[in-house]
N, C-alpha and C. Protein backbone atom coordinates (compact mmCIF):
# COMPACT_ATOMS: atom_id res chain seq x y z
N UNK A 1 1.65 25.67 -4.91
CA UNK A 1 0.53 24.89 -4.41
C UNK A 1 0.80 24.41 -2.98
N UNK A 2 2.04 23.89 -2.82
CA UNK A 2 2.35 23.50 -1.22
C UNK A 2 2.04 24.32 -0.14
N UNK A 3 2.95 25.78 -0.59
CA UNK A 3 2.99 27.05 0.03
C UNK A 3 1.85 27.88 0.39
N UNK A 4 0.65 27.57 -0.74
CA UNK A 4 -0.76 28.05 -0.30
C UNK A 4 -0.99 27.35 0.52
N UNK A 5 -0.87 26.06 0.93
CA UNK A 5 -1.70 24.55 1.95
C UNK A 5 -0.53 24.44 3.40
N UNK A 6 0.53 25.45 3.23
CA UNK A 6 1.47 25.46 3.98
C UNK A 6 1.96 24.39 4.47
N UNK A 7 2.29 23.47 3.37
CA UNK A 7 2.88 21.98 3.29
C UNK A 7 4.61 22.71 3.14
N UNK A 8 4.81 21.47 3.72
CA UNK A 8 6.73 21.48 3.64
C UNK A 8 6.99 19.99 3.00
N UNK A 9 7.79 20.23 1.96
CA UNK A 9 8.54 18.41 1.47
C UNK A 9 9.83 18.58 2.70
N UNK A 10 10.01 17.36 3.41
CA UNK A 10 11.31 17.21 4.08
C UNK A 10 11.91 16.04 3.49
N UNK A 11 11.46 15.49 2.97
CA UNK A 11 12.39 14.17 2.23
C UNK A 11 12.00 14.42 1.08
N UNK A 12 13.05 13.49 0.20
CA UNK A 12 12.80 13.17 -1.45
C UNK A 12 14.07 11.88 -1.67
N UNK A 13 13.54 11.07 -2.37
CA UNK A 13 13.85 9.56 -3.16
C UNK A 13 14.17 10.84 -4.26
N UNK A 14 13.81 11.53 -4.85
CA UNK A 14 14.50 11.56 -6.21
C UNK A 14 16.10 12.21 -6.40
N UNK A 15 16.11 13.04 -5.43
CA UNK A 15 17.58 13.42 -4.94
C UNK A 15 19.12 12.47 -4.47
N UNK A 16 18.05 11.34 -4.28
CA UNK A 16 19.10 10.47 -4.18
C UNK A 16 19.38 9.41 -5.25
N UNK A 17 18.81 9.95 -6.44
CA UNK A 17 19.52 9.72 -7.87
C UNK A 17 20.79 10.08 -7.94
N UNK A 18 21.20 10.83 -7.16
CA UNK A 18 22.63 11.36 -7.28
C UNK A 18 23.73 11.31 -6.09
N UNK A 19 22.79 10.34 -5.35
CA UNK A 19 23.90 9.70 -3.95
C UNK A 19 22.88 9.61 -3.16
N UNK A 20 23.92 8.63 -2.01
CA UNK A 20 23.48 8.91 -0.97
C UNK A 20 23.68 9.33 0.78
N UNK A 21 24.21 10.43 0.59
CA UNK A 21 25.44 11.27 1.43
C UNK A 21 24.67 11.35 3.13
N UNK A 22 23.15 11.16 2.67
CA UNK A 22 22.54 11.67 4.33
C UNK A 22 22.73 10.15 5.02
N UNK A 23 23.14 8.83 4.21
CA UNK A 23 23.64 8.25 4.97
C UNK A 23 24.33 7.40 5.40
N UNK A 24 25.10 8.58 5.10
CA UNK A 24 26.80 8.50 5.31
C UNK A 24 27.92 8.09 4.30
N UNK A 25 27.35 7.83 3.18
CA UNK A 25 28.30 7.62 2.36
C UNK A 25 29.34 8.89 1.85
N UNK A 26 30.68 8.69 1.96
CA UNK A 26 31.27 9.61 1.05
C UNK A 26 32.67 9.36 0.23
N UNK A 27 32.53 9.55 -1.03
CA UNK A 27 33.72 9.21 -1.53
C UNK A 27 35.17 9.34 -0.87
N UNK A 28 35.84 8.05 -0.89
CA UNK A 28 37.46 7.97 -1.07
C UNK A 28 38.25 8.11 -1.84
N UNK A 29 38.89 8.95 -1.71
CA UNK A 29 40.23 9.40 -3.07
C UNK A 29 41.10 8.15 -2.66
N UNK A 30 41.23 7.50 -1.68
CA UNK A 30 42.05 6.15 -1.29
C UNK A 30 41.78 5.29 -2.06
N UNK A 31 40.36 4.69 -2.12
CA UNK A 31 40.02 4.29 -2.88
C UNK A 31 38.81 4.30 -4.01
N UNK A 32 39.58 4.82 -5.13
CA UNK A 32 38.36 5.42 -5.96
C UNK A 32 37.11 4.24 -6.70
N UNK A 33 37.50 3.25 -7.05
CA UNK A 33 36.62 2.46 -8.16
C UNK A 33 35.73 2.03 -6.63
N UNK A 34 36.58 1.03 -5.69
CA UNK A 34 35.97 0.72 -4.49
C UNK A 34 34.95 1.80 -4.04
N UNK A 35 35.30 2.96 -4.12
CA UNK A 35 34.41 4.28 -3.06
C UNK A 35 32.94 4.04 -4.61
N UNK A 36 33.33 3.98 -5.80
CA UNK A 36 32.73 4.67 -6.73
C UNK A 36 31.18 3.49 -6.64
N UNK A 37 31.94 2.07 -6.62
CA UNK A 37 31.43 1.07 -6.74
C UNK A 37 30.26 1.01 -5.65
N UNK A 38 30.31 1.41 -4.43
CA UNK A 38 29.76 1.43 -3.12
C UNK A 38 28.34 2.43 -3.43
N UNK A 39 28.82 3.83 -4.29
CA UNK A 39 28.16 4.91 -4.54
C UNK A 39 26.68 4.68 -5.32
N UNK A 40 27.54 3.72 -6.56
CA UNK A 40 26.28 3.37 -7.39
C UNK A 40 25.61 2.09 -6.53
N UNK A 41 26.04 1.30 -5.95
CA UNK A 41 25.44 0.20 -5.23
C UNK A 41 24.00 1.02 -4.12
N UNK A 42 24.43 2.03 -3.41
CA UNK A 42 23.49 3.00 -2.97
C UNK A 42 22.45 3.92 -3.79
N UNK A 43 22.51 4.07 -4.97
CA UNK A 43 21.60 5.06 -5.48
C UNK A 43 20.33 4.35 -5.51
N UNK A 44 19.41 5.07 -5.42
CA UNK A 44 17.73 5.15 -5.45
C UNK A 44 17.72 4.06 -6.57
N UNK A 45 17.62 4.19 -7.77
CA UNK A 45 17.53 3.61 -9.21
C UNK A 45 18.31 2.02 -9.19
N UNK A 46 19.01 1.82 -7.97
CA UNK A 46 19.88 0.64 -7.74
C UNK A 46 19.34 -0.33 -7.05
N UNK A 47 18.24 0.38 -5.90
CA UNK A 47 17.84 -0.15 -5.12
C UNK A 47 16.70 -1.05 -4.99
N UNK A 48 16.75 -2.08 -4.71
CA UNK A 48 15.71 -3.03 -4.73
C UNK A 48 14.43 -2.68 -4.00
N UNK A 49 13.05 -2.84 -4.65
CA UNK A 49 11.80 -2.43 -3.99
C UNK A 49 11.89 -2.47 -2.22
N UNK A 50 12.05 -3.49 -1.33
CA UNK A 50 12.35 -3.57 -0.05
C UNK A 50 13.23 -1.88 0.19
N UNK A 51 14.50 -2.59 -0.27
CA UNK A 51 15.40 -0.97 0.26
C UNK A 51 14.56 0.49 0.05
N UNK A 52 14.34 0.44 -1.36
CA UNK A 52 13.30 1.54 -1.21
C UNK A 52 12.26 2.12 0.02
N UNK A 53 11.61 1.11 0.42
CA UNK A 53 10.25 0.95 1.01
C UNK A 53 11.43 1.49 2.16
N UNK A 54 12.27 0.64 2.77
CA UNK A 54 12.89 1.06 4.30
C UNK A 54 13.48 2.28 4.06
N UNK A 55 13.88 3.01 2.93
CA UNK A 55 14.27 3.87 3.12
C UNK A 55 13.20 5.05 2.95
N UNK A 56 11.97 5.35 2.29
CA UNK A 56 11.13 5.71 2.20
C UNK A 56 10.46 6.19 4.02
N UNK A 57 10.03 4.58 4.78
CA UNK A 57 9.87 4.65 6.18
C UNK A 57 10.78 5.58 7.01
N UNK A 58 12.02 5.08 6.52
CA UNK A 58 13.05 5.39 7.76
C UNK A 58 12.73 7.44 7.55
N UNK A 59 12.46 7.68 6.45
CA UNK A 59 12.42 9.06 6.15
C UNK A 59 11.32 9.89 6.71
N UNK A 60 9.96 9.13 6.65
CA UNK A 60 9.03 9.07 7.79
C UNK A 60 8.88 9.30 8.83
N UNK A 61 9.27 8.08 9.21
CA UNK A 61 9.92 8.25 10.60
C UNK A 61 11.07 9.01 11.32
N UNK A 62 11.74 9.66 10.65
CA UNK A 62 12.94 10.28 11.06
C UNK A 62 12.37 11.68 10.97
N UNK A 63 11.56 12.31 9.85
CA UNK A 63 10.83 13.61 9.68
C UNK A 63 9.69 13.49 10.41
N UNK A 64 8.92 12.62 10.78
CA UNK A 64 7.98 12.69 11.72
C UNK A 64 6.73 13.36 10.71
N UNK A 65 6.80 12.96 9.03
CA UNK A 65 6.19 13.43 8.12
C UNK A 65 4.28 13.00 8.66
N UNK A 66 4.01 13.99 7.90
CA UNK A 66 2.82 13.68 7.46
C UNK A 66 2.03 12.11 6.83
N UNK A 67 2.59 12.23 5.64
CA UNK A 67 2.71 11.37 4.88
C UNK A 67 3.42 10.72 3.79
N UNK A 68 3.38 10.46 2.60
CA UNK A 68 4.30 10.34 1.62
C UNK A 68 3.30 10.67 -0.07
N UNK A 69 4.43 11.30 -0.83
CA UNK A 69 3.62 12.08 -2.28
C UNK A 69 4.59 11.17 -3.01
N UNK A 70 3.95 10.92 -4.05
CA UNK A 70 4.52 9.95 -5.31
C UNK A 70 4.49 11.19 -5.94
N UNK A 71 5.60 11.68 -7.00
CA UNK A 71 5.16 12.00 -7.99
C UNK A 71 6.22 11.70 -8.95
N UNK A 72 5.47 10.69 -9.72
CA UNK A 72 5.49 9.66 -10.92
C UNK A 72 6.14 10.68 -11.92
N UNK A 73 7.52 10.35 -12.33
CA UNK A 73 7.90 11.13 -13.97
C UNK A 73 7.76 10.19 -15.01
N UNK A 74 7.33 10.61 -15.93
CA UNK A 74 6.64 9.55 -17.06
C UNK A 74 7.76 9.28 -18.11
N UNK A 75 8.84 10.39 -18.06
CA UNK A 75 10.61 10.04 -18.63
C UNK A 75 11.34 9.37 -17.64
N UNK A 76 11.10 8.96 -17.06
CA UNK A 76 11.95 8.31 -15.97
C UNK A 76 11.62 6.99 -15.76
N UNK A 77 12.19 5.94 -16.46
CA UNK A 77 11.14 4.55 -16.33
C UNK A 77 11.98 3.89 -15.17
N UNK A 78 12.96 3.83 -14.62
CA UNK A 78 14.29 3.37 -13.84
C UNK A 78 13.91 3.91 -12.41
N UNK A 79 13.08 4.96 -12.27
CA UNK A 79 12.91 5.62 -11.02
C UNK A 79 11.07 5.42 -10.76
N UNK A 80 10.35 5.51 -11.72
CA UNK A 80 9.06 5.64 -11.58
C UNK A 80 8.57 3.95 -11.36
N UNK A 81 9.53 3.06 -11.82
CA UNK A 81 9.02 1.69 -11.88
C UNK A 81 8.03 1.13 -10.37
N UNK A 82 7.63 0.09 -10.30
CA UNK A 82 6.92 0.06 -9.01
C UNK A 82 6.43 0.82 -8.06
N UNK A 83 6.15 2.31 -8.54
CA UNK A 83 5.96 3.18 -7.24
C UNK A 83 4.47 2.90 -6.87
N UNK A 84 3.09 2.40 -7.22
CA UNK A 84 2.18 2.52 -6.70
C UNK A 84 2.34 0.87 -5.94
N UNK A 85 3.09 0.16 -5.94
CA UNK A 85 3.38 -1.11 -4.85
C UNK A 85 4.15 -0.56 -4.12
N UNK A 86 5.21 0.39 -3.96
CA UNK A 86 6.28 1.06 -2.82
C UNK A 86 4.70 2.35 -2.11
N UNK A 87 4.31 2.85 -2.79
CA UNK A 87 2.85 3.92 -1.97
C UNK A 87 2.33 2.89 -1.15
N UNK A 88 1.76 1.54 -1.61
CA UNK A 88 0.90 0.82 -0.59
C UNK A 88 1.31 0.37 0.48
N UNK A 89 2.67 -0.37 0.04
CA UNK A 89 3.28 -0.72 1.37
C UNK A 89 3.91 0.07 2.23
N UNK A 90 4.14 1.54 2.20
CA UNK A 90 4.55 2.28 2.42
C UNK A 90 3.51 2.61 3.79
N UNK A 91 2.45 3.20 3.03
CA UNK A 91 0.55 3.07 3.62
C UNK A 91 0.71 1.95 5.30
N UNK A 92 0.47 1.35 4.57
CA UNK A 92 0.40 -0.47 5.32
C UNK A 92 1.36 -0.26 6.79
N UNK A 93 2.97 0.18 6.33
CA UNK A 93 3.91 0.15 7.04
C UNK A 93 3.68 1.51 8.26
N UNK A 94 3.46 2.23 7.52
CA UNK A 94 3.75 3.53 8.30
C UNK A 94 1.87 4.10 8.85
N UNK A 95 0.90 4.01 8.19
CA UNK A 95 -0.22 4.05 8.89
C UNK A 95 -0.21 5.55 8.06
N UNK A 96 0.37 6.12 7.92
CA UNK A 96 0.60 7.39 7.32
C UNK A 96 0.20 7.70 5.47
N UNK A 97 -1.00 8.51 5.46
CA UNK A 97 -1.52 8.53 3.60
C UNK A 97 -0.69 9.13 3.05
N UNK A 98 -0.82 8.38 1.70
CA UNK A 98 -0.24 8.47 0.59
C UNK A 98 -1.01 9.43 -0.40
N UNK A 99 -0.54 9.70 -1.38
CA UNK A 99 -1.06 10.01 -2.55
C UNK A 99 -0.14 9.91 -3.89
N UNK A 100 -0.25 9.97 -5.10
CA UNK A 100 0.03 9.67 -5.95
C UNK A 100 0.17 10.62 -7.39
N UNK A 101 0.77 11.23 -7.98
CA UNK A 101 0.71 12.17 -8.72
C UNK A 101 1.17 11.76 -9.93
N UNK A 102 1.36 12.54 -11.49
CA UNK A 102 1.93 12.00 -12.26
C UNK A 102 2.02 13.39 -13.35
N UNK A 103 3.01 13.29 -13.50
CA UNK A 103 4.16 14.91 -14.46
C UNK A 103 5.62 14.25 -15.18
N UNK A 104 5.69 15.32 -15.41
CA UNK A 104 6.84 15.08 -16.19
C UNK A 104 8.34 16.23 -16.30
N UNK A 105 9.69 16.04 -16.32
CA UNK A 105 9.96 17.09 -16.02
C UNK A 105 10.65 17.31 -18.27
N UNK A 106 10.50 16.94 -18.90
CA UNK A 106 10.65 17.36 -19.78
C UNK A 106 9.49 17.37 -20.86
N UNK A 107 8.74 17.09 -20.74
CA UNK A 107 7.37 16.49 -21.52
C UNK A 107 6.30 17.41 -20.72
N UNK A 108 5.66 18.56 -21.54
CA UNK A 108 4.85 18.86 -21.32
C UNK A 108 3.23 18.28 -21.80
N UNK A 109 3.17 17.47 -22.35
CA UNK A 109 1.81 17.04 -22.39
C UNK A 109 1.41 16.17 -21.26
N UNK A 110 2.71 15.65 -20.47
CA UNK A 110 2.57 15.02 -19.17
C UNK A 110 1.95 16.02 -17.89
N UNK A 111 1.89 17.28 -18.02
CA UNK A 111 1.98 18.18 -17.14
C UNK A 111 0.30 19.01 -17.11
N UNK A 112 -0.46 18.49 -15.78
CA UNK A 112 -1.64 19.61 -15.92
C UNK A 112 -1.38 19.95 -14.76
N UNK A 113 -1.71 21.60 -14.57
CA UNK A 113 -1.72 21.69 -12.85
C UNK A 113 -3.07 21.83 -12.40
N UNK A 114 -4.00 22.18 -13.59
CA UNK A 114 -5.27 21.57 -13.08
C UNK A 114 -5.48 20.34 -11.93
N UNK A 115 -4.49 19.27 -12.97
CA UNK A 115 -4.64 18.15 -12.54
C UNK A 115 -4.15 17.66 -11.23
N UNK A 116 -2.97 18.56 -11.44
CA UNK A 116 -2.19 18.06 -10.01
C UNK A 116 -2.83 19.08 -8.59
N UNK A 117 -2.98 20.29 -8.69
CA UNK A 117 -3.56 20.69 -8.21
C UNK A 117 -5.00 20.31 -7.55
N UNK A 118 -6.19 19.54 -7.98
CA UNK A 118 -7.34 18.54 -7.40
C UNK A 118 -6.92 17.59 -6.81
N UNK A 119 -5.46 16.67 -7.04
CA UNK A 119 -5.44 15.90 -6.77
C UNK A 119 -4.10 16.38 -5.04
N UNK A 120 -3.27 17.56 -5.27
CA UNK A 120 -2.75 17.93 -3.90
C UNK A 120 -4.27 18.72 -3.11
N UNK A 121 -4.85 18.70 -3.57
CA UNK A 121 -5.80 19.68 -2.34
C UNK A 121 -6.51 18.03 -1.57
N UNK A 122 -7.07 17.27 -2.91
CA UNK A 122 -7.76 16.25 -1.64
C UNK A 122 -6.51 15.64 -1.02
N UNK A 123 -5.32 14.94 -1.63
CA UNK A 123 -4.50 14.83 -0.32
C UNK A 123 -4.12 15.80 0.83
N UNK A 124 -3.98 17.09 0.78
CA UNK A 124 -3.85 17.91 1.67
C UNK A 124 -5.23 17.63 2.57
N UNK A 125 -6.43 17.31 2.14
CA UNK A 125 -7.68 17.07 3.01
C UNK A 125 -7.51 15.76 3.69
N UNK A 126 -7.12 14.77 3.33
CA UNK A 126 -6.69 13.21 3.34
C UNK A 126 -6.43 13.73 4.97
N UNK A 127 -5.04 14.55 4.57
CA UNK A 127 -4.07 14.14 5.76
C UNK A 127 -4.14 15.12 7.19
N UNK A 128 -5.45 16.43 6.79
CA UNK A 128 -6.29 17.45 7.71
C UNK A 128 -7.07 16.21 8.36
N UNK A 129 -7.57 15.67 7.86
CA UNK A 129 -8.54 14.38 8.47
C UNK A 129 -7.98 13.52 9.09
N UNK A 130 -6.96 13.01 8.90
CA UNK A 130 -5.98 12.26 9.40
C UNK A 130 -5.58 13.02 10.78
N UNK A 131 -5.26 14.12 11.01
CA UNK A 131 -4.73 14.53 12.20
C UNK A 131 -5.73 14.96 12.84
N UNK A 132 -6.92 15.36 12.40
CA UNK A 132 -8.32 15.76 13.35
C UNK A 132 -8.61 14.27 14.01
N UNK A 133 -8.59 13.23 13.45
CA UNK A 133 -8.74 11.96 14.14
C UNK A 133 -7.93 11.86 15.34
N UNK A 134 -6.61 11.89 15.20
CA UNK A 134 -5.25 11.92 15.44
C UNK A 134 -5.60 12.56 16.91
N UNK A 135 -5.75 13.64 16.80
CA UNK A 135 -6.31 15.16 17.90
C UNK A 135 -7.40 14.65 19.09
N UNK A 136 -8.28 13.79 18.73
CA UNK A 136 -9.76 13.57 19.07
C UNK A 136 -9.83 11.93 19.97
């Protein structure tokens, strides 16, 4: 669906369920519990709504993105929590649209691409409109 609308993802919050290396963290064999302790203090799922939000921006702003895509996993309650208050302020902060999605990666009754599909084409229109303004 991206690839037809010739969208690119350059960031992702969900990847950094598993660190956070782009910035700059990296484990010490010097010190392991200390390095380990630092690691989980950084993960996405650790992070307080604010940190989120700045790190969300800073990703923005650093990709020079478009905009920002939620997409909500409905097994994931630790990661999905607050995301349509992190979309708004996100909105608010960056001037840049949002949209909002919702799937699942083990649960298929969570999953339409009907669904997701209507809902990436009008954001893909959202953010065509957005830069024809932008242009003009």
């Amino acid at each position: 669906m991206f690839y037809d609308e010739g969208a690119v993802i350059v960031a992702s919050t969900y990847s950094k369920v598993g660190g956070v290396y782009d910035f700059g963290f990296r484990h010490n064999p010097d010190e392991p519990l200390e390095s380990l302790a630092r690691y989980c203090l950084g993960c996405y799922t650790n992070l307080n709504f604010p940190q989120r939000i700045d790190m969300i921006c800073r990703y923005i702003e650093e990709y020079q993105a478009d905009g920002l895509l939620i997409n909500s996993i409905k097994s994931c309650n630790s990661f999905s929590a607050g995301q349509l208050l992190i979309l708004r302020e996100v909105e608010k902060r960056t001037g840049k649209p949002a949209a909002f999605i919702e799937s699942d990666l083990v649960d298929p009754r969570y999953f339409s691409a009907a669904n997701i599909k209507n809902r990436l084409e009008s954001y893909f229109q959202m953010i065509k409109q957005k830069r024809a303004t932008l242009v003009h």
